[in-house]
PDB file of N, CA and C in Angstrom:
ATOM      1  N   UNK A   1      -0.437 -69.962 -33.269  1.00  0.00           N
ATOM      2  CA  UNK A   1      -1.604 -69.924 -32.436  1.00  0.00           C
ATOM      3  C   UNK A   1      -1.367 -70.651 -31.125  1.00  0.00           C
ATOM      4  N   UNK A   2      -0.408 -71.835 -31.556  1.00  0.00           N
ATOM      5  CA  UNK A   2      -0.515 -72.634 -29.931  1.00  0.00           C
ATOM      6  C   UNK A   2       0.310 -71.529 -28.721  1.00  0.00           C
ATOM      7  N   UNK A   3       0.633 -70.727 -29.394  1.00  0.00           N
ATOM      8  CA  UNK A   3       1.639 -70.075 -28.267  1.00  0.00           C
ATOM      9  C   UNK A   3       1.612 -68.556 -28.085  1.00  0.00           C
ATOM     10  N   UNK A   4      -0.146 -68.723 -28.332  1.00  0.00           N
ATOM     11  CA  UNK A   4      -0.734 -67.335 -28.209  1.00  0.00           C
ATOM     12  C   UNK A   4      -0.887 -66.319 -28.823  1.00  0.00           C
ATOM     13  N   UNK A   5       0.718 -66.162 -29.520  1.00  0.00           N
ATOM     14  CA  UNK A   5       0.536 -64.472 -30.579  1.00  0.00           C
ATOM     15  C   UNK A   5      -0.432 -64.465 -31.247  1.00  0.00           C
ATOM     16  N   UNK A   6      -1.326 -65.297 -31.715  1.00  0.00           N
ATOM     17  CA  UNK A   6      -1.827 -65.282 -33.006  1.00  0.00           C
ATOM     18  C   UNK A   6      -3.833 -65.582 -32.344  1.00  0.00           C
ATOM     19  N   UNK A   7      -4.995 -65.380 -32.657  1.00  0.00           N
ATOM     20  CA  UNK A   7      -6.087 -65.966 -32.693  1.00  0.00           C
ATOM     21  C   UNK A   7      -6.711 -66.186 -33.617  1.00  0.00           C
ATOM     22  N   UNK A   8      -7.656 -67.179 -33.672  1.00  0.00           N
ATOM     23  CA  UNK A   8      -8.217 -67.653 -34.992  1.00  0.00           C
ATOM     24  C   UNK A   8      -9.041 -66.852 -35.824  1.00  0.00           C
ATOM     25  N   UNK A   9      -9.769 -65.616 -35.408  1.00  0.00           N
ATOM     26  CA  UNK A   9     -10.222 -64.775 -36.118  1.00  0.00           C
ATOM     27  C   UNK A   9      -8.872 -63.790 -37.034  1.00  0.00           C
ATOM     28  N   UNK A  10      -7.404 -63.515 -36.330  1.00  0.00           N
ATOM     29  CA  UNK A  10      -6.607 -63.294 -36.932  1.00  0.00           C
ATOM     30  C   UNK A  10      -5.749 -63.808 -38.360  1.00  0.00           C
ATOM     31  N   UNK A  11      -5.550 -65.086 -37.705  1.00  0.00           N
ATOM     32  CA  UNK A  11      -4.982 -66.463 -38.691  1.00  0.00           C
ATOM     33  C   UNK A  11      -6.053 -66.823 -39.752  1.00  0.00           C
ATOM     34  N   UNK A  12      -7.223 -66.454 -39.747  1.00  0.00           N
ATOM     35  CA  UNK A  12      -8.113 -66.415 -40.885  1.00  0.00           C
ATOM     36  C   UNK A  12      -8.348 -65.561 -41.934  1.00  0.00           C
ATOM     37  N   UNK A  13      -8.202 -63.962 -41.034  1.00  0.00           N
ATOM     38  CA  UNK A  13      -8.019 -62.947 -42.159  1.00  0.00           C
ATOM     39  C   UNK A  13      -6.616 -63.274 -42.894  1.00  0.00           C
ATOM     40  N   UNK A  14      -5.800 -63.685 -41.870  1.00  0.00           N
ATOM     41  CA  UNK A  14      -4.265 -63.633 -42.438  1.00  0.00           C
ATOM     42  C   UNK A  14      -4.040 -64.657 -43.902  1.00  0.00           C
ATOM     43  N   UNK A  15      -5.271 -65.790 -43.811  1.00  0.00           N
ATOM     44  CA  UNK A  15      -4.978 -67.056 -44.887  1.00  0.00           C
ATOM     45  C   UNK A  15      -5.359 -66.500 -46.143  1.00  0.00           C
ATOM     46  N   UNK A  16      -6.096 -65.018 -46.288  1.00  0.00           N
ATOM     47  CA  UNK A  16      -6.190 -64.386 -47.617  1.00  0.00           C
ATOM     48  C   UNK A  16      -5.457 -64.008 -48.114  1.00  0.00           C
ATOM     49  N   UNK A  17      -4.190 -63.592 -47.337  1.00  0.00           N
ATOM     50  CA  UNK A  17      -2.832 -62.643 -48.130  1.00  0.00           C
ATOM     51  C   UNK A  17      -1.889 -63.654 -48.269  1.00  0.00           C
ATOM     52  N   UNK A  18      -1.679 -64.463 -46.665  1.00  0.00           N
ATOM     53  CA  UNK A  18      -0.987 -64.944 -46.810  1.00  0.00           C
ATOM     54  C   UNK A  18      -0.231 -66.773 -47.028  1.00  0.00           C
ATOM     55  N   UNK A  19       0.493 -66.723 -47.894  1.00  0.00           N
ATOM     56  CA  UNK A  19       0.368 -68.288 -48.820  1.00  0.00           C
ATOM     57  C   UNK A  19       0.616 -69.433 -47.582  1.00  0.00           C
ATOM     58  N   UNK A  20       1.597 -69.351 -46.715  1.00  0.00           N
ATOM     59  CA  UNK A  20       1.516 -70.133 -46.031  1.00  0.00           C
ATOM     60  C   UNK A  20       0.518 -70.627 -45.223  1.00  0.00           C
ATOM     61  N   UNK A  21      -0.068 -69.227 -44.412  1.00  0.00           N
ATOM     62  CA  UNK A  21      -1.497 -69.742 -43.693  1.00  0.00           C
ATOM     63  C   UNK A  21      -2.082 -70.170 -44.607  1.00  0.00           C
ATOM     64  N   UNK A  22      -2.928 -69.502 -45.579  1.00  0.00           N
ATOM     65  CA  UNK A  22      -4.099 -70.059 -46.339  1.00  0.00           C
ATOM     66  C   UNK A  22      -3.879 -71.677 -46.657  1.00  0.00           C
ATOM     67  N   UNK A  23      -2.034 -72.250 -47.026  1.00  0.00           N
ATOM     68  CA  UNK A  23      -2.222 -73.513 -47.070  1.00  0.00           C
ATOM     69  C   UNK A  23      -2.707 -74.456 -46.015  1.00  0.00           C
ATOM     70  N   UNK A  24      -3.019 -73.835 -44.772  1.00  0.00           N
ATOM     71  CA  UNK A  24      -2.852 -74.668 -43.733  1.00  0.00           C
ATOM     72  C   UNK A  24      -4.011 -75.374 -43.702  1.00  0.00           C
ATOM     73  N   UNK A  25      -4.209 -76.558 -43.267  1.00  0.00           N
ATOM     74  CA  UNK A  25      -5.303 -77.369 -43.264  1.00  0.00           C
ATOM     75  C   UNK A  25      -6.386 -76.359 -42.207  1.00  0.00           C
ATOM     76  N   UNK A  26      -8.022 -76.186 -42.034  1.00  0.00           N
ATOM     77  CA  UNK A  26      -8.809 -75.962 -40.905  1.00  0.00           C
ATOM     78  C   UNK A  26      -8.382 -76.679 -39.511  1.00  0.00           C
ATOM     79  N   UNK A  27      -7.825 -78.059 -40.124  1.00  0.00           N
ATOM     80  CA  UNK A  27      -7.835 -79.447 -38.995  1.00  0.00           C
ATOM     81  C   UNK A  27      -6.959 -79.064 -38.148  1.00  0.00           C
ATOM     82  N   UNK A  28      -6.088 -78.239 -38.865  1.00  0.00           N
ATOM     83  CA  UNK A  28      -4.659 -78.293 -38.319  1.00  0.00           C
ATOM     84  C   UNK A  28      -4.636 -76.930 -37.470  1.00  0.00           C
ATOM     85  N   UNK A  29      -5.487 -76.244 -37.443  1.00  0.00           N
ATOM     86  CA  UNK A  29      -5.091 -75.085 -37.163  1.00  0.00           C
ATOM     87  C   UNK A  29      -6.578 -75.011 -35.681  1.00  0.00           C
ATOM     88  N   UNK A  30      -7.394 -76.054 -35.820  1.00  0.00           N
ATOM     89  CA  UNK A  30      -7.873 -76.018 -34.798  1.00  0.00           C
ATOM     90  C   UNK A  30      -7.288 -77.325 -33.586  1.00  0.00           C
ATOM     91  N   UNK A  31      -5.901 -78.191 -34.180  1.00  0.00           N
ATOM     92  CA  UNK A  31      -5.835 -78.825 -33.426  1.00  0.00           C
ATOM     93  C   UNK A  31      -4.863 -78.080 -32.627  1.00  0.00           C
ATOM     94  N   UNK A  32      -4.228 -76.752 -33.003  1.00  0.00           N
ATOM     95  CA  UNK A  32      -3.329 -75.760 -32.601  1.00  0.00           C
ATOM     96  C   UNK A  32      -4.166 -75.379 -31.379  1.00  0.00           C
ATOM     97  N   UNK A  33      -5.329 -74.862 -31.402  1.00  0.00           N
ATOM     98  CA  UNK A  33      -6.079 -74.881 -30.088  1.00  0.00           C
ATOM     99  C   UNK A  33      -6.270 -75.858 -29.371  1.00  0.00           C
ATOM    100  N   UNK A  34      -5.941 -76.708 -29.701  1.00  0.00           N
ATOM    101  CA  UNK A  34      -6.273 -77.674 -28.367  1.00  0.00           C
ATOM    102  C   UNK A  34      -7.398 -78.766 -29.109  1.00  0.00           C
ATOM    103  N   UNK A  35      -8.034 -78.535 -29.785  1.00  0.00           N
ATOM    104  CA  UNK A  35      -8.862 -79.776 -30.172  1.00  0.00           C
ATOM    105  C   UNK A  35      -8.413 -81.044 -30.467  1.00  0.00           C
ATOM    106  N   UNK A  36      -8.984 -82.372 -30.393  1.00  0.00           N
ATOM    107  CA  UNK A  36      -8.347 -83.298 -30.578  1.00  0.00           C
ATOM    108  C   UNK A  36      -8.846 -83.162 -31.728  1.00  0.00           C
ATOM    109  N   UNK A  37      -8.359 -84.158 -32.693  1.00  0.00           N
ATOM    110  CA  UNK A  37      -9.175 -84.788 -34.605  1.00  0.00           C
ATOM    111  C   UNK A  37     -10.486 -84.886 -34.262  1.00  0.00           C
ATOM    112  N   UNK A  38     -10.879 -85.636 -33.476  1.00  0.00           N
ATOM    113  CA  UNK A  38     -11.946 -85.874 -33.584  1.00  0.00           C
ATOM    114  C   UNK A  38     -13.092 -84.941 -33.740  1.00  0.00           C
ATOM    115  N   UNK A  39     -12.343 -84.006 -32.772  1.00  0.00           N
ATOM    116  CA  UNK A  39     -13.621 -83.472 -31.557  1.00  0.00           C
ATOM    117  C   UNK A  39     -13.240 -82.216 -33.155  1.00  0.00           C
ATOM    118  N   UNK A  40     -12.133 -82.086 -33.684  1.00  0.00           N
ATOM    119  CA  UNK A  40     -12.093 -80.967 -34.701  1.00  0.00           C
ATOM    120  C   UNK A  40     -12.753 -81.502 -35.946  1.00  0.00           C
ATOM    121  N   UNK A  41     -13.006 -82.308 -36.458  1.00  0.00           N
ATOM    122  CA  UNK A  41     -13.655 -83.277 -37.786  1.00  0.00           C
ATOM    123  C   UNK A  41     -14.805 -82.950 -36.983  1.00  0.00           C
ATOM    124  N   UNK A  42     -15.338 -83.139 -35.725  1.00  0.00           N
ATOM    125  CA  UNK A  42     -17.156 -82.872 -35.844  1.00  0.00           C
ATOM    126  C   UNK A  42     -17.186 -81.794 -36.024  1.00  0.00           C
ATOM    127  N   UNK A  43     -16.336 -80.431 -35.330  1.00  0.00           N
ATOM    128  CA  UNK A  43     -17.278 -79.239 -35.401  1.00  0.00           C
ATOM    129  C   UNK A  43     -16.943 -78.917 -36.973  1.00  0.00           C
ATOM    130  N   UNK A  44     -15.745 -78.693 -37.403  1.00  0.00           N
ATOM    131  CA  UNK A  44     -15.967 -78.639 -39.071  1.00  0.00           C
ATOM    132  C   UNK A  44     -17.070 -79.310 -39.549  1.00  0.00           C
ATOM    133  N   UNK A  45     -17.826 -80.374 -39.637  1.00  0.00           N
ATOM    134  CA  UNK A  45     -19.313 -81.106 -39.646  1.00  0.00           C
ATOM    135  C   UNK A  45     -20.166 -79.839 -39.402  1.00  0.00           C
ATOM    136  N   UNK A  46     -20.019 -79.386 -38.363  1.00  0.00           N
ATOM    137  CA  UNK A  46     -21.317 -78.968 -37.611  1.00  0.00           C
ATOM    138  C   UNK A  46     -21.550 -77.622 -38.701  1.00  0.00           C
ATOM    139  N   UNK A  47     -20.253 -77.216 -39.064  1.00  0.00           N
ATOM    140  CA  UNK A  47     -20.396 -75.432 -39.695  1.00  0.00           C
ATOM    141  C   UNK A  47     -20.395 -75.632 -40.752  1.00  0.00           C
ATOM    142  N   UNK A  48     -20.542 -77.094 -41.764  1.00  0.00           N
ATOM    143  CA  UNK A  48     -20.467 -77.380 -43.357  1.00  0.00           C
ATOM    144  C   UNK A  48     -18.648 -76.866 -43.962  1.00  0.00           C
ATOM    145  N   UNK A  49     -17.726 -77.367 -43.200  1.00  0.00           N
ATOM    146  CA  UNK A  49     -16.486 -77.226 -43.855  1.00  0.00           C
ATOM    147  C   UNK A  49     -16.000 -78.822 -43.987  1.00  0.00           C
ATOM    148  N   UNK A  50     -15.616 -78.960 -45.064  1.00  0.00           N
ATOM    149  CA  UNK A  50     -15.008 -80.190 -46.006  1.00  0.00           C
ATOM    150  C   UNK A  50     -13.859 -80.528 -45.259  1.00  0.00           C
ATOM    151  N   UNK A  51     -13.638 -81.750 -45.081  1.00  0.00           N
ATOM    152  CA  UNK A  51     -12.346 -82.213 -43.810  1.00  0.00           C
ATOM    153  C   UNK A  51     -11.077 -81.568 -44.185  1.00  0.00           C
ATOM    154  N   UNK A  52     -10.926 -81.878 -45.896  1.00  0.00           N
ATOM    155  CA  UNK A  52      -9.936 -81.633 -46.705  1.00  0.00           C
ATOM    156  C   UNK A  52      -9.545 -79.574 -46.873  1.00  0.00           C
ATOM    157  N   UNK A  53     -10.371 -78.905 -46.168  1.00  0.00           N
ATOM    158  CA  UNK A  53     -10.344 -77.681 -46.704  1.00  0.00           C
ATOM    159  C   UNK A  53      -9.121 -76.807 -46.360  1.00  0.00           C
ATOM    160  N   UNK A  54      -8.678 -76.406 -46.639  1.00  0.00           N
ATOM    161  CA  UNK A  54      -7.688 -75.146 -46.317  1.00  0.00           C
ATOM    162  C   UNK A  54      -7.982 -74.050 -45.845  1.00  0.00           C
ATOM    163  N   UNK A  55      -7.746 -72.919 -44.882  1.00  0.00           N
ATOM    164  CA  UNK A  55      -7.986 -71.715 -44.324  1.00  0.00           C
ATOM    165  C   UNK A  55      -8.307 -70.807 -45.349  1.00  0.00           C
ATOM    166  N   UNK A  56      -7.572 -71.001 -46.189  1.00  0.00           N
ATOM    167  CA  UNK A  56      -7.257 -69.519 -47.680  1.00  0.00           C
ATOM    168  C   UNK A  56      -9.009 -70.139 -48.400  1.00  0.00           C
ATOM    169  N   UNK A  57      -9.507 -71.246 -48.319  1.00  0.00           N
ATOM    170  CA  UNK A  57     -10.483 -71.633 -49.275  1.00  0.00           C
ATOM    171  C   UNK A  57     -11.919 -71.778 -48.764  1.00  0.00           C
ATOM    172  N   UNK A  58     -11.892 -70.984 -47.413  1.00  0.00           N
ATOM    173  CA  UNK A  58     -13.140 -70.905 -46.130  1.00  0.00           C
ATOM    174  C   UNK A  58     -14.094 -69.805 -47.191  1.00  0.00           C
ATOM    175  N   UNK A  59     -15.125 -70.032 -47.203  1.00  0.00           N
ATOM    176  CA  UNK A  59     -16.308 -68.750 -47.685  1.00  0.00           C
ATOM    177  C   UNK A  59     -16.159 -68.326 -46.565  1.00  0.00           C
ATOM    178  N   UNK A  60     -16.765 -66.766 -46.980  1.00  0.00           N
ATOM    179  CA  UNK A  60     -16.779 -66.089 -45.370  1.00  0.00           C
ATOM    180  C   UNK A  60     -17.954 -66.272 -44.320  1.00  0.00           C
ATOM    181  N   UNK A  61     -19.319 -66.965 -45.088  1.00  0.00           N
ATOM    182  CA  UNK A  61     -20.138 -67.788 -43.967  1.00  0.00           C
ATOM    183  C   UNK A  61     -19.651 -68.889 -43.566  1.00  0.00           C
ATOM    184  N   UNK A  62     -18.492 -70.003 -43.597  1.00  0.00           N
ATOM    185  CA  UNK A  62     -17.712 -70.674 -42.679  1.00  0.00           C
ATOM    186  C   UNK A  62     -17.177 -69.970 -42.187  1.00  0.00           C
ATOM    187  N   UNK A  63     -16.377 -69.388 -42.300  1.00  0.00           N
ATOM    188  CA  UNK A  63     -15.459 -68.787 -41.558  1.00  0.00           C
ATOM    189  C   UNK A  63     -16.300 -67.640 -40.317  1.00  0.00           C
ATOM    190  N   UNK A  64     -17.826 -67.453 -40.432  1.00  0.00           N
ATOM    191  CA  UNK A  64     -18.705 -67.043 -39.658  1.00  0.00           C
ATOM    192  C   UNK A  64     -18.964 -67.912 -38.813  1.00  0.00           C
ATOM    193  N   UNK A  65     -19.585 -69.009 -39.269  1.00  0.00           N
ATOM    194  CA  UNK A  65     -20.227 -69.968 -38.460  1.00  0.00           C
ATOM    195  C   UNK A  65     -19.325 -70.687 -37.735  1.00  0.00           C
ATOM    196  N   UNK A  66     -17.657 -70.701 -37.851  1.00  0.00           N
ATOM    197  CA  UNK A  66     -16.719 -71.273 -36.901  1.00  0.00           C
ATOM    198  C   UNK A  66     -16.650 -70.737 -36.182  1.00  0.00           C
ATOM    199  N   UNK A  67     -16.307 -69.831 -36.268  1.00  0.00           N
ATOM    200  CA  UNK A  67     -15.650 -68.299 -35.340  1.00  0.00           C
ATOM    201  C   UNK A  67     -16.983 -68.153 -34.045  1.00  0.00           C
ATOM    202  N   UNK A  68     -17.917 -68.346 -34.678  1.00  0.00           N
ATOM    203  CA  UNK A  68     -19.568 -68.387 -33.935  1.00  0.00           C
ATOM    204  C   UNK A  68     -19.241 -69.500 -32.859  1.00  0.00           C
ATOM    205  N   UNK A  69     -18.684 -70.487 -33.748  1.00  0.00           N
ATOM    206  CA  UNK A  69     -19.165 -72.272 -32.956  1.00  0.00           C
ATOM    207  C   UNK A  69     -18.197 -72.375 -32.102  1.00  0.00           C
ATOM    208  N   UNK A  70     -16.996 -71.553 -31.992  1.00  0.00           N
ATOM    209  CA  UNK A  70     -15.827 -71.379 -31.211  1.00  0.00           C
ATOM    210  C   UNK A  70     -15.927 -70.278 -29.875  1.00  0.00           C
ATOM    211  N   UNK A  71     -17.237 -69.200 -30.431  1.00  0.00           N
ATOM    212  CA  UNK A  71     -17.513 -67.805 -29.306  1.00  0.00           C
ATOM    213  C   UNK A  71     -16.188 -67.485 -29.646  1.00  0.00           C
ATOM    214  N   UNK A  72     -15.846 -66.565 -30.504  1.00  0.00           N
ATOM    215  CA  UNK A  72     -14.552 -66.001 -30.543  1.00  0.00           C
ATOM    216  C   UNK A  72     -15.461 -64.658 -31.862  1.00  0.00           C
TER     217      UNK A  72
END
């Protein structure tokens, strides 16, 4: 993602098939955009995702309400 090929509505469908994404932390994959921890620990807050969560383990209303809280 940091280097473009990829966007987060992509890398999300992708964490269902695939084992590596799905392991990836949320944290980690929005600090790939540019977020700092911090500023990525609130908005996970804001959309009800668990600090600890993984991409592969998003319901698909998180994975709504990010994608929303991001405009993407």
């Amino acid at each position: 993602m940091t280097s473009g090929e990829r966007t987060l509505p992509q890398v999300l469908a992708m964490a269902k098939t695939d084992s590596v994404t799905g392991k990836t932390k949320v944290a980690q994959l929005l600090t790939a955009l540019g977020f700092g921890p911090a500023r990525a620990m609130t908005l996970m807050e804001q959309v009800g995702i668990v600090v600890d969560s993984r991409a592969a383990g998003l319901g698909e209303r998180q994975r709504v309400a990010l994608l929303e809280a991001l405009d993407h």
